[in-house]
Protein backbone atom coordinates (compact mmCIF):
# COMPACT_ATOMS: atom_id res chain seq x y z
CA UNK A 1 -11.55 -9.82 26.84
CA UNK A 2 -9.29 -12.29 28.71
CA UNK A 3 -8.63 -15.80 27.90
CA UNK A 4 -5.71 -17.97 28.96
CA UNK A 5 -4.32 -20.42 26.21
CA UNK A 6 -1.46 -22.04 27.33
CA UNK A 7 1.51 -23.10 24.92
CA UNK A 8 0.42 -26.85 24.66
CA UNK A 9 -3.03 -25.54 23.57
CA UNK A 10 -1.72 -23.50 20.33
CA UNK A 11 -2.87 -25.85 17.40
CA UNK A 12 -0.89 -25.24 13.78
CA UNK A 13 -3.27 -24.10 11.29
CA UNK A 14 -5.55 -22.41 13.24
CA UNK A 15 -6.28 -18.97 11.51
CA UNK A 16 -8.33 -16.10 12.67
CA UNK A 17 -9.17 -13.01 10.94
CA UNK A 18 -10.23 -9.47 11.78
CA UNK A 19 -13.15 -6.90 10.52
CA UNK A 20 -11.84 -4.55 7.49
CA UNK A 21 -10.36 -1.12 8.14
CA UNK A 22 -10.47 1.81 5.95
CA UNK A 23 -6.99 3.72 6.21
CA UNK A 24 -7.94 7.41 5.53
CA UNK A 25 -5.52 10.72 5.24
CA UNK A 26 -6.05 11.39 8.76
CA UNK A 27 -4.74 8.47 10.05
CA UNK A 28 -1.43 9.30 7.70
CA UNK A 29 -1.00 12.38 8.66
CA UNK A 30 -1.40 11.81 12.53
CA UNK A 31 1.61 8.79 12.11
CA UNK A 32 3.51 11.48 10.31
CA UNK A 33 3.41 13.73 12.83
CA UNK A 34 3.93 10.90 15.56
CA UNK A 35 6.97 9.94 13.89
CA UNK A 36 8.45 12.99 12.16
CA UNK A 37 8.00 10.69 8.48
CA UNK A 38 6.95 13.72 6.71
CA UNK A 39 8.59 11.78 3.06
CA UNK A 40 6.31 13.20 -0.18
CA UNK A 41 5.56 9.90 -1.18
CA UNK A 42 2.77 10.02 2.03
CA UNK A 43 2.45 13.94 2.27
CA UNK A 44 2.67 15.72 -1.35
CA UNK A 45 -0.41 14.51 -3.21
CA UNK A 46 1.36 17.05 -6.35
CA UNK A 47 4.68 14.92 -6.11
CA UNK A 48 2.96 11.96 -5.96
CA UNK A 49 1.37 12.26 -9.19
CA UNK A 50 4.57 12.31 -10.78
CA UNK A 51 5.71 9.00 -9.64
CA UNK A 52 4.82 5.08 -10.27
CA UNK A 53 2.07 5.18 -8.14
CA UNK A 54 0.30 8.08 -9.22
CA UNK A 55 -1.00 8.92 -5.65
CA UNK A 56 0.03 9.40 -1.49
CA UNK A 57 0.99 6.01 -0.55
CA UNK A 58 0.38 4.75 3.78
CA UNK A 59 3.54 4.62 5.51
CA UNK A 60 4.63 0.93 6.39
CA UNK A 61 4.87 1.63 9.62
CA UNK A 62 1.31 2.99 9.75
CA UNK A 63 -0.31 -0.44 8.30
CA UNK A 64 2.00 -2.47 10.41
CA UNK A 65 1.32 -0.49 13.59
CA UNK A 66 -2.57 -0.43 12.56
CA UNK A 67 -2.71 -4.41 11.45
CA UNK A 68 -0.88 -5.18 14.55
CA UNK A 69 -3.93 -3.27 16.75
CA UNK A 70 -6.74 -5.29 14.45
CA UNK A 71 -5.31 -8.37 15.66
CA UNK A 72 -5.04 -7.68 20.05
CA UNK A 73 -8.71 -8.14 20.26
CA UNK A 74 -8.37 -10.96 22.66
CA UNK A 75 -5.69 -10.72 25.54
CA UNK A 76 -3.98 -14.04 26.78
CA UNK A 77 -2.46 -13.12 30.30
CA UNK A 78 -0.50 -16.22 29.60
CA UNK A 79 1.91 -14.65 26.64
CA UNK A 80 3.39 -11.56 25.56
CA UNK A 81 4.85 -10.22 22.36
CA UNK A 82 8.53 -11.58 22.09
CA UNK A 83 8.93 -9.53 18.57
CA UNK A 84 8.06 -9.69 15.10
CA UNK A 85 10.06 -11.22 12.24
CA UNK A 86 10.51 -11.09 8.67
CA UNK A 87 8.17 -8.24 7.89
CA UNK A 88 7.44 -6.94 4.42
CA UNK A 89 5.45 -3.95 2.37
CA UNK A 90 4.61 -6.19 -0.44
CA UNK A 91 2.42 -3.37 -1.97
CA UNK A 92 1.26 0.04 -1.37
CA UNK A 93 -1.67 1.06 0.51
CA UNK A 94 -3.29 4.09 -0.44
CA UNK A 95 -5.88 6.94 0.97
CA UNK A 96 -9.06 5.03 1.01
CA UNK A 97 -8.37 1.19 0.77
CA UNK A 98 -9.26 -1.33 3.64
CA UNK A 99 -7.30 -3.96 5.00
CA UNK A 100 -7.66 -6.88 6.78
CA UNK A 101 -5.43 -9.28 8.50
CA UNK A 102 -5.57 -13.04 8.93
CA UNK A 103 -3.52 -14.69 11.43
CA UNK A 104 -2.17 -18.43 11.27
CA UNK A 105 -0.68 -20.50 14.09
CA UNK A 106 2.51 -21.61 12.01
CA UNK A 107 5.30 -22.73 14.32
CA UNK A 108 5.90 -23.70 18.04
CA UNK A 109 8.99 -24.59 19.68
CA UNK A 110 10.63 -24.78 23.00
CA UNK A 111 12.17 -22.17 24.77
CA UNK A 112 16.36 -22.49 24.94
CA UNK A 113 16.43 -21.45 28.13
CA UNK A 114 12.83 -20.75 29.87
CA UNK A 115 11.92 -24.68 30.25
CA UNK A 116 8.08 -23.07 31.74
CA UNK A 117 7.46 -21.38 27.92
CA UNK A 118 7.56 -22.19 24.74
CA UNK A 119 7.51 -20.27 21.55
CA UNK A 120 4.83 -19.72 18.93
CA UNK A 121 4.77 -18.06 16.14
CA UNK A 122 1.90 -16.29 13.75
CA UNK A 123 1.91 -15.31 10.37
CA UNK A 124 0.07 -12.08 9.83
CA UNK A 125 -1.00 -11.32 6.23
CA UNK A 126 -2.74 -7.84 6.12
CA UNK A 127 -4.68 -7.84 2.38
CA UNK A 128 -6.40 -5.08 0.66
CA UNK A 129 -10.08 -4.86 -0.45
CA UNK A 130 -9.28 -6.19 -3.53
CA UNK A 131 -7.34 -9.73 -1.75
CA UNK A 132 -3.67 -8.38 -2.43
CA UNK A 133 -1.02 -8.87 -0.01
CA UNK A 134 -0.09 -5.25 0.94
CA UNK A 135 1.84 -6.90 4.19
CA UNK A 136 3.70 -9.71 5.85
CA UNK A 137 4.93 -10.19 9.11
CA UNK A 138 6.03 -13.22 11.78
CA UNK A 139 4.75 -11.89 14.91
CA UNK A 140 6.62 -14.18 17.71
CA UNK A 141 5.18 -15.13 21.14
CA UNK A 142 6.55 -16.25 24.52
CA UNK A 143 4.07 -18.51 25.74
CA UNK A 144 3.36 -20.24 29.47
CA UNK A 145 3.09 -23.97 29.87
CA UNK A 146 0.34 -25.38 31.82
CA UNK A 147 1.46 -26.10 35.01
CA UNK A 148 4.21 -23.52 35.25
CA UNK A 149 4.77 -21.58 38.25
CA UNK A 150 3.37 -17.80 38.26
């Protein structure tokens, strides 16, 4: 789905949030072998149970990369991804639990040198079944002003 909002219409404090999604040992062992991450603490469930968490723990990367997905339901043709800042694995995410991720509209500001956008940023928390933080990131977006040329 397409929808053009243009920087000036961003309002701080608007939040949306997504549908729950349950992260299963398929899905780890697919990013493992995307990324060659083939660490024990996501592949030896023996290992594992001889450490603090008892069990395989998700990659980051894997949550990030799968919270980041929950959130592009809509596409604005009027922004693109600039980056993401400041992300965190605040706790582990294991075989079985489902996240979610609420987004808030938490900053704007010009852009330096691109007087036709501005920027805005989001704060993506991803949360567990249970309502812990498992994740934090700033995901930053270049944004056209109304009235700019194409």
């Amino acid at each position: 789905m397409f929808r053009s909002v243009y920087f000036e219409e961003y309002e701080i404090g608007t939040v949306r949030e997504t549908m729950g999604r349950t992260i299963t040992e398929t899905d780890i062992v697919m990013h493992a072998g995307q990324t060659g991450d083939f660490y024990p603490h996501h592949m030896d469930a023996e290992w594992c149970r001889t450490q603090d968490f008892g069990q395989r723990i998700a990659h980051g990367t894997l949550i990030f990369s799968v919270a980041v997905g929950m959130t592009a339901g809509e596409v604005n043709p009027e922004a693109f991804s600039y980056g993401y800042d400041r992300l965190r694995f605040i706790k582990p995410v294991f075989i079985g639990d489902t996240i979610r991720v609420r987004v808030t509209w938490k900053e704007k500001r010009e852009h330096p040198k691109r007087p036709d956008y501005g920027f805005v940023s989001e704060l993506c928390e991803v949360t567990n079944q249970r309502g812990e933080t498992v994740l934090v990131c700033e995901h930053l977006l270049m944004v056209k002003r109304q009235g700019a040329s194409a």
